[in-house]
N, C-alpha and C. Protein backbone atom coordinates (compact mmCIF):
# COMPACT_ATOMS: atom_id res chain seq x y z
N UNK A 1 90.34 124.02 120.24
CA UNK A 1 90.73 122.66 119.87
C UNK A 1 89.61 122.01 119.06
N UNK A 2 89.79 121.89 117.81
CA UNK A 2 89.30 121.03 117.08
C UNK A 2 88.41 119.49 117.37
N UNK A 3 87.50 118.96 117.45
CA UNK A 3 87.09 117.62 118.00
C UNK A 3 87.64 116.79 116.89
N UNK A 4 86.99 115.27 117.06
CA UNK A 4 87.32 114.33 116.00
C UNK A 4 86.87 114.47 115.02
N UNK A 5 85.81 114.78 115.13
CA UNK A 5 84.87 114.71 113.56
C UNK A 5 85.22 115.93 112.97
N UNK A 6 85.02 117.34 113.21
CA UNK A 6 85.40 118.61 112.67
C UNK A 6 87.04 118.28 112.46
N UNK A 7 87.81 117.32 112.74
CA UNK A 7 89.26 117.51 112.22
C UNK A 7 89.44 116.40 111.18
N UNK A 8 88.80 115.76 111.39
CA UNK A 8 88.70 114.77 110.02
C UNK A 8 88.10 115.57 108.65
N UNK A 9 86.96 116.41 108.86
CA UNK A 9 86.45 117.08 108.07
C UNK A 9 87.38 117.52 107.28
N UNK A 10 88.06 118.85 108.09
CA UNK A 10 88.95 119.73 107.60
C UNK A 10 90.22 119.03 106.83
N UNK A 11 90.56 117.76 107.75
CA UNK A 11 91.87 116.78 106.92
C UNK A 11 91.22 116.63 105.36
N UNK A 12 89.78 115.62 105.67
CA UNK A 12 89.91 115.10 104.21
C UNK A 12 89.21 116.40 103.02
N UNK A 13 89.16 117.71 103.96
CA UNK A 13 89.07 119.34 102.39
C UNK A 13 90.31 119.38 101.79
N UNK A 14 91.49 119.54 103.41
CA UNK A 14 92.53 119.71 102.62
C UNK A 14 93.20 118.60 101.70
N UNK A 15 92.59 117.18 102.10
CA UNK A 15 92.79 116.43 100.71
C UNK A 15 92.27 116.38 99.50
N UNK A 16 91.67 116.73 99.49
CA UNK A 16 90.57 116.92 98.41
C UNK A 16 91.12 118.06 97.47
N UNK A 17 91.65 119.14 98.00
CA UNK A 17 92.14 120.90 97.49
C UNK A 17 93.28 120.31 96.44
N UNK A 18 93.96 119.37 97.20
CA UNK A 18 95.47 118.82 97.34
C UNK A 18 95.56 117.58 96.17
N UNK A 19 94.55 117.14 96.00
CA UNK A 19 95.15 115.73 95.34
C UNK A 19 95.46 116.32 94.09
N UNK A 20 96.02 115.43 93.29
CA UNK A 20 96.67 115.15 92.22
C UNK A 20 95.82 114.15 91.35
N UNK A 21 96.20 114.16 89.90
CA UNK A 21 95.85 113.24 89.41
C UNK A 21 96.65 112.57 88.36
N UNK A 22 96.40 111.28 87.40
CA UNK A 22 97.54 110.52 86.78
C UNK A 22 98.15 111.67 85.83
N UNK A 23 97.36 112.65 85.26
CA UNK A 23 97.98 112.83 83.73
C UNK A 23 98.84 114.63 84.44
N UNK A 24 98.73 114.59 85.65
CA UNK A 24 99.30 115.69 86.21
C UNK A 24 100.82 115.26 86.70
N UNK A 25 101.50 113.98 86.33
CA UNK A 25 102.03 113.54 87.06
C UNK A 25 103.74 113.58 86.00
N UNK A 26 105.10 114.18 86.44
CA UNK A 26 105.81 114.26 85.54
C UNK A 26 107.49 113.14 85.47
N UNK A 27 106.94 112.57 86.82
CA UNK A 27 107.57 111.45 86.85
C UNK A 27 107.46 109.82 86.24
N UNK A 28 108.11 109.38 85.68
CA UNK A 28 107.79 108.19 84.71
C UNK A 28 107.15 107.29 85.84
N UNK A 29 108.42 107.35 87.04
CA UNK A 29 107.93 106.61 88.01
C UNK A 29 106.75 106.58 88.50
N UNK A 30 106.07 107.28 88.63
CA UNK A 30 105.12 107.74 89.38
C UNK A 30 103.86 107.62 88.42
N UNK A 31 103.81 108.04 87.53
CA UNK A 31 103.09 107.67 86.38
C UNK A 31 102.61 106.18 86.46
N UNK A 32 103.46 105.46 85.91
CA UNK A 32 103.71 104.18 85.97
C UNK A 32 102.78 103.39 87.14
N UNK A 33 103.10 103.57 88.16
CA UNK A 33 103.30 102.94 89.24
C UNK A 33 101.20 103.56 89.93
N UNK A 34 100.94 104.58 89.24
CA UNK A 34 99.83 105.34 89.87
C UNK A 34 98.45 105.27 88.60
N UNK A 35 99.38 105.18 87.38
CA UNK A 35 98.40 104.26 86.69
C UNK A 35 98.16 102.59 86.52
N UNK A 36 99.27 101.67 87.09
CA UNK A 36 99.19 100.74 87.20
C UNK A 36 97.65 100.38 88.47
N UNK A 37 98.24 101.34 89.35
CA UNK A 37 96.85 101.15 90.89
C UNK A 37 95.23 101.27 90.41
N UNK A 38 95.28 102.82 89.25
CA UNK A 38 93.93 102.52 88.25
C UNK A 38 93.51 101.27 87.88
N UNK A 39 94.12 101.13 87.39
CA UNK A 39 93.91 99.73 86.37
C UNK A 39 93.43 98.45 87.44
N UNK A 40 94.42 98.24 88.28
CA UNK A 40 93.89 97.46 89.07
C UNK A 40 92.74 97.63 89.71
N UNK A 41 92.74 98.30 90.27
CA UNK A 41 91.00 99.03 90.67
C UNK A 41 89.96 98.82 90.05
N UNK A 42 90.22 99.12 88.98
CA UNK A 42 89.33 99.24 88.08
C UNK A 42 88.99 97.49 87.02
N UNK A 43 90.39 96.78 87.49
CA UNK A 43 89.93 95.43 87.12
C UNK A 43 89.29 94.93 88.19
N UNK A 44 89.09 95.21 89.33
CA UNK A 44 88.26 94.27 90.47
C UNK A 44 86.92 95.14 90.26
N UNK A 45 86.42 96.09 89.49
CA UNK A 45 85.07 95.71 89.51
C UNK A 45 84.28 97.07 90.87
N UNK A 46 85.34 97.42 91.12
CA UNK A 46 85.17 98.34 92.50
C UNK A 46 84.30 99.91 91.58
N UNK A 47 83.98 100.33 92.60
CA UNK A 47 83.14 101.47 92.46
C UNK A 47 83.11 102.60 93.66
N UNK A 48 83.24 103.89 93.76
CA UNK A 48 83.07 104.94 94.68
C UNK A 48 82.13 104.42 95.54
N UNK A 49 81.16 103.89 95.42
CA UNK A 49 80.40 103.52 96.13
C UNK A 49 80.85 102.52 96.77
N UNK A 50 81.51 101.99 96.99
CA UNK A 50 82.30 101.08 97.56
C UNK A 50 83.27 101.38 98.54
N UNK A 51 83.88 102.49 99.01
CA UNK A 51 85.02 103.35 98.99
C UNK A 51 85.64 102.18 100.44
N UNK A 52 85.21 101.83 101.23
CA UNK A 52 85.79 100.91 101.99
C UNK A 52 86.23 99.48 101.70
N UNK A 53 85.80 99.26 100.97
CA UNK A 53 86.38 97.90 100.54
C UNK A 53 87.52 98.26 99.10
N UNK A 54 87.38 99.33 98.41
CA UNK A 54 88.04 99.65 97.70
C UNK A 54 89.92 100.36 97.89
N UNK A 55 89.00 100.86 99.40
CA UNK A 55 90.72 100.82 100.21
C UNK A 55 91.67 99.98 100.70
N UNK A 56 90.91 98.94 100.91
CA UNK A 56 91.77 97.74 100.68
C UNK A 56 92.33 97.17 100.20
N UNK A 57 91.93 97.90 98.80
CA UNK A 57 92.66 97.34 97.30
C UNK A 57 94.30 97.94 97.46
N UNK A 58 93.96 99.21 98.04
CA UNK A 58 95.11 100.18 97.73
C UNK A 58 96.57 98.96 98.39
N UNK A 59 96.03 98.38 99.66
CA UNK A 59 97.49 97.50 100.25
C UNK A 59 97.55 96.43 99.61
N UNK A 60 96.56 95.68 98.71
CA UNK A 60 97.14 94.58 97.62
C UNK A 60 97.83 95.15 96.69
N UNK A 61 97.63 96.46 96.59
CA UNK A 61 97.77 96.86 94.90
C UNK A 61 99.67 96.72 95.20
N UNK A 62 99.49 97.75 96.38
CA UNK A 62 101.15 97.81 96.64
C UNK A 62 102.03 97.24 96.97
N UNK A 63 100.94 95.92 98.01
CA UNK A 63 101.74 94.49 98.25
C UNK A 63 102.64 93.68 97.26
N UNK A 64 102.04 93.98 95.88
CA UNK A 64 102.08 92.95 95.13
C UNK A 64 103.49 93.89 94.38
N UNK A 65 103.71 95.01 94.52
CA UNK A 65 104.80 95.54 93.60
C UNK A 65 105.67 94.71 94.29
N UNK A 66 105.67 94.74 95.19
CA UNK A 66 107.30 93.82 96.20
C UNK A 66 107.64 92.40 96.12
N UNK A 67 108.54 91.74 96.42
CA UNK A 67 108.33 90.07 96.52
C UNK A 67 107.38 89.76 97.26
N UNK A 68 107.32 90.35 98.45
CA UNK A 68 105.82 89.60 98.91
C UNK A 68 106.47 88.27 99.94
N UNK A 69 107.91 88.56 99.93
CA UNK A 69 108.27 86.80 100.71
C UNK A 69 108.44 87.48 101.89
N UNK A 70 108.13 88.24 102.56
CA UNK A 70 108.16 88.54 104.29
C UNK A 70 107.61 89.73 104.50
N UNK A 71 106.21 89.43 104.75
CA UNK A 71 105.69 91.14 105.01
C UNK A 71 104.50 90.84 106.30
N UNK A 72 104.49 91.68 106.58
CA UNK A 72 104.23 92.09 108.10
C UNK A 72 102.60 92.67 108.06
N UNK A 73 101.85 92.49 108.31
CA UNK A 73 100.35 92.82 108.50
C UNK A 73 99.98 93.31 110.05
N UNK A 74 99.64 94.04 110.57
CA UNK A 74 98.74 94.65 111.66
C UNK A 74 97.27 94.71 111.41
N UNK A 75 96.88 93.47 111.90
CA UNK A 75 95.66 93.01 111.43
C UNK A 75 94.57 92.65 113.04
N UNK A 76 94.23 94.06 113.03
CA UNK A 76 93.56 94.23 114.25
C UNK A 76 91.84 93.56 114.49
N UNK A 77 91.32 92.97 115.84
CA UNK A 77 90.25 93.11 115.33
C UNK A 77 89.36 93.60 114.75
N UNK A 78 89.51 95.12 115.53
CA UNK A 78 88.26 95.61 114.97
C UNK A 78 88.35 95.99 112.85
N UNK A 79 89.51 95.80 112.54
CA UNK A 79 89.46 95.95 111.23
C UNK A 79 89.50 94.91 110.21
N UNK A 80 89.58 93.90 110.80
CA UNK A 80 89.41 92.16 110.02
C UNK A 80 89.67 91.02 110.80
N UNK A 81 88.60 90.36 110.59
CA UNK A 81 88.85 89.36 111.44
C UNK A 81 89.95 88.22 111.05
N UNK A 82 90.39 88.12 109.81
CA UNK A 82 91.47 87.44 109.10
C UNK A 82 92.33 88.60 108.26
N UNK A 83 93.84 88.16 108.01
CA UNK A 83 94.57 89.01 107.64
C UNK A 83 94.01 89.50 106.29
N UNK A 84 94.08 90.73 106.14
CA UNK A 84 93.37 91.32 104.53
C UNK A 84 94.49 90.67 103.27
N UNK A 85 95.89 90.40 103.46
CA UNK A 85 97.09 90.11 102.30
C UNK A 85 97.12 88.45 102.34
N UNK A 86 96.78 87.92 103.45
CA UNK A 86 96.48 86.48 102.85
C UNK A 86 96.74 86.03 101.86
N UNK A 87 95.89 86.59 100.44
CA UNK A 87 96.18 85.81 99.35
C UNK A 87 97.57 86.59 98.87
N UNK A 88 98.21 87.81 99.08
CA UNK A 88 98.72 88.65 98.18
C UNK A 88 100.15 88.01 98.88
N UNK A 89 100.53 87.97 99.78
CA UNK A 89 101.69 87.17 100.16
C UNK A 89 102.21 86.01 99.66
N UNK A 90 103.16 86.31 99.01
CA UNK A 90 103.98 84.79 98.44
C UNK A 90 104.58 83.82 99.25
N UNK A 91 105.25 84.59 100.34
CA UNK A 91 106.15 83.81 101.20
C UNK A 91 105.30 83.63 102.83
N UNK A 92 106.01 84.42 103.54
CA UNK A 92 105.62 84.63 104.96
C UNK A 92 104.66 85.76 105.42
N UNK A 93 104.02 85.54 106.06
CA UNK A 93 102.52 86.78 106.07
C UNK A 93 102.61 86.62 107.95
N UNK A 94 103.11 87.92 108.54
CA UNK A 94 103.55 88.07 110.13
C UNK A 94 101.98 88.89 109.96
N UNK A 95 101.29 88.07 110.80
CA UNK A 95 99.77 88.72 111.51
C UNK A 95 99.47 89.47 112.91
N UNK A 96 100.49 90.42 113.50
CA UNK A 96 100.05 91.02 114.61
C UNK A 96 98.78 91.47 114.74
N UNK A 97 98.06 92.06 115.85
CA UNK A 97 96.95 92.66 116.62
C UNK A 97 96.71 92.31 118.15
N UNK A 98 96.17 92.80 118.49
CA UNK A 98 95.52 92.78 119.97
C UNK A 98 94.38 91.74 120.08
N UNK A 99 94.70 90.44 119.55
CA UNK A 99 94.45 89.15 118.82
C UNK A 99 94.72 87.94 119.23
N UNK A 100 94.13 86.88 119.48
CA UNK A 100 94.82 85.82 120.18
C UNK A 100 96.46 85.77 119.60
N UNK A 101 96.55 85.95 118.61
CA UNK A 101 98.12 85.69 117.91
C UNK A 101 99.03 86.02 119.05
N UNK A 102 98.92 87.09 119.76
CA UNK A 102 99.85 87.34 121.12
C UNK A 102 99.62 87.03 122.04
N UNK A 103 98.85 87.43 122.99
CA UNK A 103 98.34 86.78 124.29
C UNK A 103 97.52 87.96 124.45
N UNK A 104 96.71 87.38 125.97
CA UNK A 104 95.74 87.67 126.72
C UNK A 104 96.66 89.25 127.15
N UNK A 105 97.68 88.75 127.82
CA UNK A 105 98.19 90.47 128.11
C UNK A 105 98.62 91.39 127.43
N UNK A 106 98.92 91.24 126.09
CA UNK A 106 98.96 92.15 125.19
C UNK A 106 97.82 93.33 124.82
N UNK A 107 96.33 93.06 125.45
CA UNK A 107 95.67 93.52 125.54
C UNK A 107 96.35 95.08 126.12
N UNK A 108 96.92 95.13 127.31
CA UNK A 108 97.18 96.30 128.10
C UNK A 108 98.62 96.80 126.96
N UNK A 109 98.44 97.90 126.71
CA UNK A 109 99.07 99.33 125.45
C UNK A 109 100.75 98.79 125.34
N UNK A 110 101.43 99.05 127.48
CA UNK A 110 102.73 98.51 127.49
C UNK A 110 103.16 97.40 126.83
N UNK A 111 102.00 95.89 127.13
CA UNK A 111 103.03 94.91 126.95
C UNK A 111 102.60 94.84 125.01
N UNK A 112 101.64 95.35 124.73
CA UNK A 112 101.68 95.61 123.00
C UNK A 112 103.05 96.41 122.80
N UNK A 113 102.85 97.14 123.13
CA UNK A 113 104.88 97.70 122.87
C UNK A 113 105.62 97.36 122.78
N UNK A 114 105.99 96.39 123.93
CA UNK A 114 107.48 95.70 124.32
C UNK A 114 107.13 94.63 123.28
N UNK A 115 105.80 93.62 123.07
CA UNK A 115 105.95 92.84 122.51
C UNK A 115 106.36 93.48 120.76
N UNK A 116 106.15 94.43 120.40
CA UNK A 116 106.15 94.84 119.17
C UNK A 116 107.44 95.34 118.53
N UNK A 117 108.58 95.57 119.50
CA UNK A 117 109.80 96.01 119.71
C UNK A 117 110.91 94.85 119.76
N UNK A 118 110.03 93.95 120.38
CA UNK A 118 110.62 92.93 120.13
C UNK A 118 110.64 91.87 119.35
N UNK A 119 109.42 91.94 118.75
CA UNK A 119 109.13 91.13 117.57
C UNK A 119 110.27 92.01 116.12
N UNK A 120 110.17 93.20 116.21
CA UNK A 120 111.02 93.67 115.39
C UNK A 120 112.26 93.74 115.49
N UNK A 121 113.11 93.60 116.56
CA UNK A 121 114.16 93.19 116.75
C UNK A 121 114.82 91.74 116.24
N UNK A 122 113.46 90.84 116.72
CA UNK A 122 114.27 89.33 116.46
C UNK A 122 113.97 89.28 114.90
N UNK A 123 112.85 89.50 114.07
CA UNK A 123 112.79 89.49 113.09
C UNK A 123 113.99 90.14 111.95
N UNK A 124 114.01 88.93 110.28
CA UNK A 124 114.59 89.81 109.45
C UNK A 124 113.48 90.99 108.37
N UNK A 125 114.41 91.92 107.64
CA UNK A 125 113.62 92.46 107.11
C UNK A 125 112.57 92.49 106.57
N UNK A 126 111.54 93.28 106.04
CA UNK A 126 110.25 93.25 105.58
C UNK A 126 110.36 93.43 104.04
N UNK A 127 109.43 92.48 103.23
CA UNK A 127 109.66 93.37 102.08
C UNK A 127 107.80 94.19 101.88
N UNK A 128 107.27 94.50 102.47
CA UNK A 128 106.00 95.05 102.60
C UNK A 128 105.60 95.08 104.09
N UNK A 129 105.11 96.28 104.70
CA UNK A 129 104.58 96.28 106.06
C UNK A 129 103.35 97.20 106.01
N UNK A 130 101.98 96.40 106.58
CA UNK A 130 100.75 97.24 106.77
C UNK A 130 100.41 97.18 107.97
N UNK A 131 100.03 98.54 108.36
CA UNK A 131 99.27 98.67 109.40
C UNK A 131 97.91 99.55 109.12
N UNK A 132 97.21 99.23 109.57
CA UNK A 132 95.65 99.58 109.27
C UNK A 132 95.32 100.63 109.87
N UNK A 133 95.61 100.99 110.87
CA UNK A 133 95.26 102.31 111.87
C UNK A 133 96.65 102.67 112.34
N UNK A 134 97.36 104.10 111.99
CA UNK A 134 98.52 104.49 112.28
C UNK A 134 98.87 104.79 114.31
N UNK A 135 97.09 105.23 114.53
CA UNK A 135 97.11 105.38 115.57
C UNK A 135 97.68 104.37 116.77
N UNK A 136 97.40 102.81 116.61
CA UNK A 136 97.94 101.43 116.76
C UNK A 136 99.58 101.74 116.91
N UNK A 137 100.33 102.60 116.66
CA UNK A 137 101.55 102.38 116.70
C UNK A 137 102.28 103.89 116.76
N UNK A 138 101.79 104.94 117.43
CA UNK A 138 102.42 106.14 117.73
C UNK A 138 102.32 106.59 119.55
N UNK A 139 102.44 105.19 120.17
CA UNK A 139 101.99 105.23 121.55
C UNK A 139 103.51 105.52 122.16
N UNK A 140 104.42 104.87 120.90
CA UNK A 140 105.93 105.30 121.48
C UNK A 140 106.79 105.50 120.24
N UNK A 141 107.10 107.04 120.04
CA UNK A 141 107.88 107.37 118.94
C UNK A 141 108.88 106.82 118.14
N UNK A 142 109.46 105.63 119.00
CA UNK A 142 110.47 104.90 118.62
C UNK A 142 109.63 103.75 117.54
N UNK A 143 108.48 103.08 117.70
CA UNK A 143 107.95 102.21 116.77
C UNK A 143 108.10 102.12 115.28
N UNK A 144 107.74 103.52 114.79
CA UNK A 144 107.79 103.86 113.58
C UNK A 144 109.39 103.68 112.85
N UNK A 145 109.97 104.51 113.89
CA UNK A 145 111.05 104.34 113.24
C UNK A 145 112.37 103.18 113.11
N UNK A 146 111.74 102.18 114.28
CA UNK A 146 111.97 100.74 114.20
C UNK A 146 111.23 100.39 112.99
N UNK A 147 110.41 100.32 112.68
CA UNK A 147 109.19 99.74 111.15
C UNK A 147 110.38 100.25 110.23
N UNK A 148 110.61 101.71 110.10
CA UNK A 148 111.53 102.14 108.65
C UNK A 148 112.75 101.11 108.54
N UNK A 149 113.32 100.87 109.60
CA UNK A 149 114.73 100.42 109.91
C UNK A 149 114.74 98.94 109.75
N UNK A 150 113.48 98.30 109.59
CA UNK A 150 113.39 96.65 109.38
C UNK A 150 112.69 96.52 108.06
N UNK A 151 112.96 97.72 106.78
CA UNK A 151 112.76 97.65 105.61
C UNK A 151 114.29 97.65 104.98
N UNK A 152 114.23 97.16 103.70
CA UNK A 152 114.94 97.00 102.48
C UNK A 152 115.04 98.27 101.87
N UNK A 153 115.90 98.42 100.59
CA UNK A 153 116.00 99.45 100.00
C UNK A 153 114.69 99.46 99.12
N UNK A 154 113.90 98.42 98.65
CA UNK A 154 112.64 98.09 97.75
C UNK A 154 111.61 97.59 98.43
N UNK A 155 111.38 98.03 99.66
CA UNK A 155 110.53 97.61 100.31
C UNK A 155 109.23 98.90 100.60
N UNK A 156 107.88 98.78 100.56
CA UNK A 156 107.34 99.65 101.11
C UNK A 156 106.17 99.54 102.56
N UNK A 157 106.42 100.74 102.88
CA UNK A 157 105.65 100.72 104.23
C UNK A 157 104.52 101.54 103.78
N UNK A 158 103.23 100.64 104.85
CA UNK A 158 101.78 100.96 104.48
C UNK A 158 101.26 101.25 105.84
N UNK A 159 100.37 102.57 106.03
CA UNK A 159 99.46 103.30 107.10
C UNK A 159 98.23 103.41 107.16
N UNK A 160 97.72 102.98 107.72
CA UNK A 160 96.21 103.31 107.29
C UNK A 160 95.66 104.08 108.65
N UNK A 161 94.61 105.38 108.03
CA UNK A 161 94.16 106.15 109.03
C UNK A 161 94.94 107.51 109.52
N UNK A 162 95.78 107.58 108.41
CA UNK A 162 97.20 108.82 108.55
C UNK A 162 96.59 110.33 109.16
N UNK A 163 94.91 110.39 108.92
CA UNK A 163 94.46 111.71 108.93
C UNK A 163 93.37 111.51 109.95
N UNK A 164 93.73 110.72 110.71
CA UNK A 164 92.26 110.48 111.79
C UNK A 164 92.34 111.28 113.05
N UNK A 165 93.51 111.89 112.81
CA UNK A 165 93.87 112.65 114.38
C UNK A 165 94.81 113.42 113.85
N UNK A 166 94.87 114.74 114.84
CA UNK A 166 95.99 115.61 114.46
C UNK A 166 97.36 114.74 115.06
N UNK A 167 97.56 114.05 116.16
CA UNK A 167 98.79 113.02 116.78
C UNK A 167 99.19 112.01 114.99
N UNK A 168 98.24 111.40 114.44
CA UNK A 168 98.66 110.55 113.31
C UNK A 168 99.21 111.56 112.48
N UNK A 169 98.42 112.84 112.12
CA UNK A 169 98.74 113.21 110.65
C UNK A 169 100.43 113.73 111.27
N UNK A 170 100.67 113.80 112.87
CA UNK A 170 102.16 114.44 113.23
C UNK A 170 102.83 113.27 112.53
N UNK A 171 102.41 112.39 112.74
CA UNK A 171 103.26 110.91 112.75
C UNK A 171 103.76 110.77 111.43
N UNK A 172 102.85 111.31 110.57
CA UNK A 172 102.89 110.70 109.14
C UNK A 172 103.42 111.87 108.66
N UNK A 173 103.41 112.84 109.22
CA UNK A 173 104.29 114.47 108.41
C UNK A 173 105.92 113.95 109.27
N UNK A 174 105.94 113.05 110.39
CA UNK A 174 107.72 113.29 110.82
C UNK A 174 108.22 111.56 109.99
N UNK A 175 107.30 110.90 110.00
CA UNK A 175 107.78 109.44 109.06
C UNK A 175 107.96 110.30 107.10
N UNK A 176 107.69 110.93 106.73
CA UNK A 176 108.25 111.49 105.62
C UNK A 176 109.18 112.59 105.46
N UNK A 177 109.63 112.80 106.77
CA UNK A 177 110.52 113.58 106.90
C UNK A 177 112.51 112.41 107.69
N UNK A 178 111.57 111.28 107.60
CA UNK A 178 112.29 110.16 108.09
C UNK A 178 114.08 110.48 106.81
N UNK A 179 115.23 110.10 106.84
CA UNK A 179 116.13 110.13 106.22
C UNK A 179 115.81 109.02 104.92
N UNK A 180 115.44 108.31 105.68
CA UNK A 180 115.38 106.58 104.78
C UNK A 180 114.49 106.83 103.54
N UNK A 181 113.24 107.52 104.33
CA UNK A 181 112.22 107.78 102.91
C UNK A 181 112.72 108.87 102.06
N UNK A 182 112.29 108.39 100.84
CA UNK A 182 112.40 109.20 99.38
C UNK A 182 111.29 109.56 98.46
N UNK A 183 110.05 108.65 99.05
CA UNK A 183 108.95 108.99 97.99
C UNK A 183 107.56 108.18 99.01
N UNK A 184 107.24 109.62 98.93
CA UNK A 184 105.30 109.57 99.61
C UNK A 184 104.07 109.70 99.16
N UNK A 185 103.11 108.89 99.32
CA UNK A 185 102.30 108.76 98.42
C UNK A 185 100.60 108.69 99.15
N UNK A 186 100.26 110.20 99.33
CA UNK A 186 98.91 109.93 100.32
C UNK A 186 97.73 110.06 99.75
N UNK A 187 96.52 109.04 99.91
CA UNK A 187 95.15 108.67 99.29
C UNK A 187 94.65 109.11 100.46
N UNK A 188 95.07 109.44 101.21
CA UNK A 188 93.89 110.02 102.30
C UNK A 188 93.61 108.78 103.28
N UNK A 189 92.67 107.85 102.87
CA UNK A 189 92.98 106.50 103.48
C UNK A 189 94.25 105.64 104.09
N UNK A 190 95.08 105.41 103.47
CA UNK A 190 96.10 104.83 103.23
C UNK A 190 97.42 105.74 102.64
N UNK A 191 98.59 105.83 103.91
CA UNK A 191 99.66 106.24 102.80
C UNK A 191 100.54 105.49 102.97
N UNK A 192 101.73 105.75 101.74
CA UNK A 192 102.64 104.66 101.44
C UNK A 192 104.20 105.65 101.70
N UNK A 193 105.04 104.92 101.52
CA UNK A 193 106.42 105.20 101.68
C UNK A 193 107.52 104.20 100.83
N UNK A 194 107.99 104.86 100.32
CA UNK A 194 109.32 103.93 99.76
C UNK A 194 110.78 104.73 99.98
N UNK A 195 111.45 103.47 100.41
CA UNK A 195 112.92 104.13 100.77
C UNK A 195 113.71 104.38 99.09
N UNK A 196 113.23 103.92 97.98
CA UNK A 196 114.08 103.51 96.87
C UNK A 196 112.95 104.38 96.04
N UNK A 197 113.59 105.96 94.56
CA UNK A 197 112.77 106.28 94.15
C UNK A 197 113.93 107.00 93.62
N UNK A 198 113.74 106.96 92.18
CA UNK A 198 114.49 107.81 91.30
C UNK A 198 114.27 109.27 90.73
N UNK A 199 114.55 110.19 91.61
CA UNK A 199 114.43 111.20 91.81
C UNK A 199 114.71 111.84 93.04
N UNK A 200 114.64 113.69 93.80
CA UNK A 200 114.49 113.96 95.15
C UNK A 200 113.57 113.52 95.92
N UNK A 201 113.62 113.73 96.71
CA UNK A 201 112.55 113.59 98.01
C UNK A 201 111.49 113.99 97.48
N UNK A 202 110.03 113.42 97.44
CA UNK A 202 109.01 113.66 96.81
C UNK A 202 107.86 112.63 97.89
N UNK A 203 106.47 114.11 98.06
CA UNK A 203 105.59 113.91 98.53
C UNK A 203 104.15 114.33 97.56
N UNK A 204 103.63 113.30 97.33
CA UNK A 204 102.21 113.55 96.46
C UNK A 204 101.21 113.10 97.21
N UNK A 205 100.00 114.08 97.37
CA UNK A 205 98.82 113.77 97.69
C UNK A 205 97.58 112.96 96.14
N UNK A 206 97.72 111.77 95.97
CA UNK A 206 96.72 111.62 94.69
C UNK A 206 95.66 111.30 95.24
N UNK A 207 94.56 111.44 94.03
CA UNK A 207 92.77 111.03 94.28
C UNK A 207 93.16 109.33 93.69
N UNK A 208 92.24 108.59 94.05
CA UNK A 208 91.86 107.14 92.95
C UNK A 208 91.01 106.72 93.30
């Protein structure tokens, strides 16, 4: 059995073997949409040397393709102390975590569940949903696929941490195997999903 650190290793070789890049790319869509994320990147000024704050870019970059009028953030402590889409939200910006936003007993795993099941129940659809650590939400198999099911046909869902564990990278190999999704898009950091994509079922690993 593999530890944490030796499986992260090995995740981010085989990303590395694996990525892709823009001018390798034979979809307009995809093109489009993967040189648009360059550009942006590259207008904020960001640098490799940066590589954590630059991953953050990746959920504005994608926030912003959508309306932006109801999207959903998992905005934990330990990964920001204020929601990271703040500014990128047009409409409504839903701030979960293990955070005063819920209560004191949400602390304990169960009532984060029930409360999270149920927040997605009463709620309407999303047109953007991030979660920062995938691990945060594979405590009960049903979560995820509540998240797919409270998206739009133009809506996308955002993961962060897809390769931090062999349990996430399961999560994130059976959420692209989901019916709903049509097009996957993994940076290693952060992957994305869209239910709406003109073409088959399509999974790309890119560098940026």
């Amino acid at each position: 059995m593999l530890g944490k650190n030796t499986f992260h290793f090995f995740a981010w070789l085989n990303y590395w073997l694996n990525q892709e890049t823009l001018y390798s790319q034979h979809s307009p869509f995809i093109f489009s949409l993967y040189q648009g994320l360059l550009k942006y990147l590259q207008s904020q000024g960001k640098t490799r040397a940066n590589q954590k704050r630059k991953a953050t870019l990746l959920g504005e970059y994608f926030c912003s393709l959508t309306p932006a009028q109801e999207v959903l953030e998992f905005a934990f402590a330990d990964v920001s102390e204020e929601p990271l889409l703040q500014s990128i939200a047009s409409g409504t910006l839903h701030a979960l975590g293990k955070r005063k936003e819920i209560s004191d007993s949400s602390k304990e795993e169960a009532s984060w569940e029930i409360h999270l099941q149920r927040f997605l129940q009463d709620q309407k659809v999303f047109d953007y949903v991030l979660a920062h650590d995938t691990a945060q939400l594979i405590s009960s198999e049903l979560l995820l696929d509540k998240l797919v099911w409270s998206l739009h046909e133009n809506s996308i869902l955002c993961l962060g941490n897809i390769h931090k564990s062999r349990e996430t990278e399961m999560a994130w190999k059976k959420l692209k195997e989901h019916p709903r999704v049509q097009l996957s898009l993994d940076f290693f950091d952060y992957g994305f999903v869209f239910l709406s994509f003109p073409g088959k079922k399509t999974h790309k690993v890119l560098a940026y």
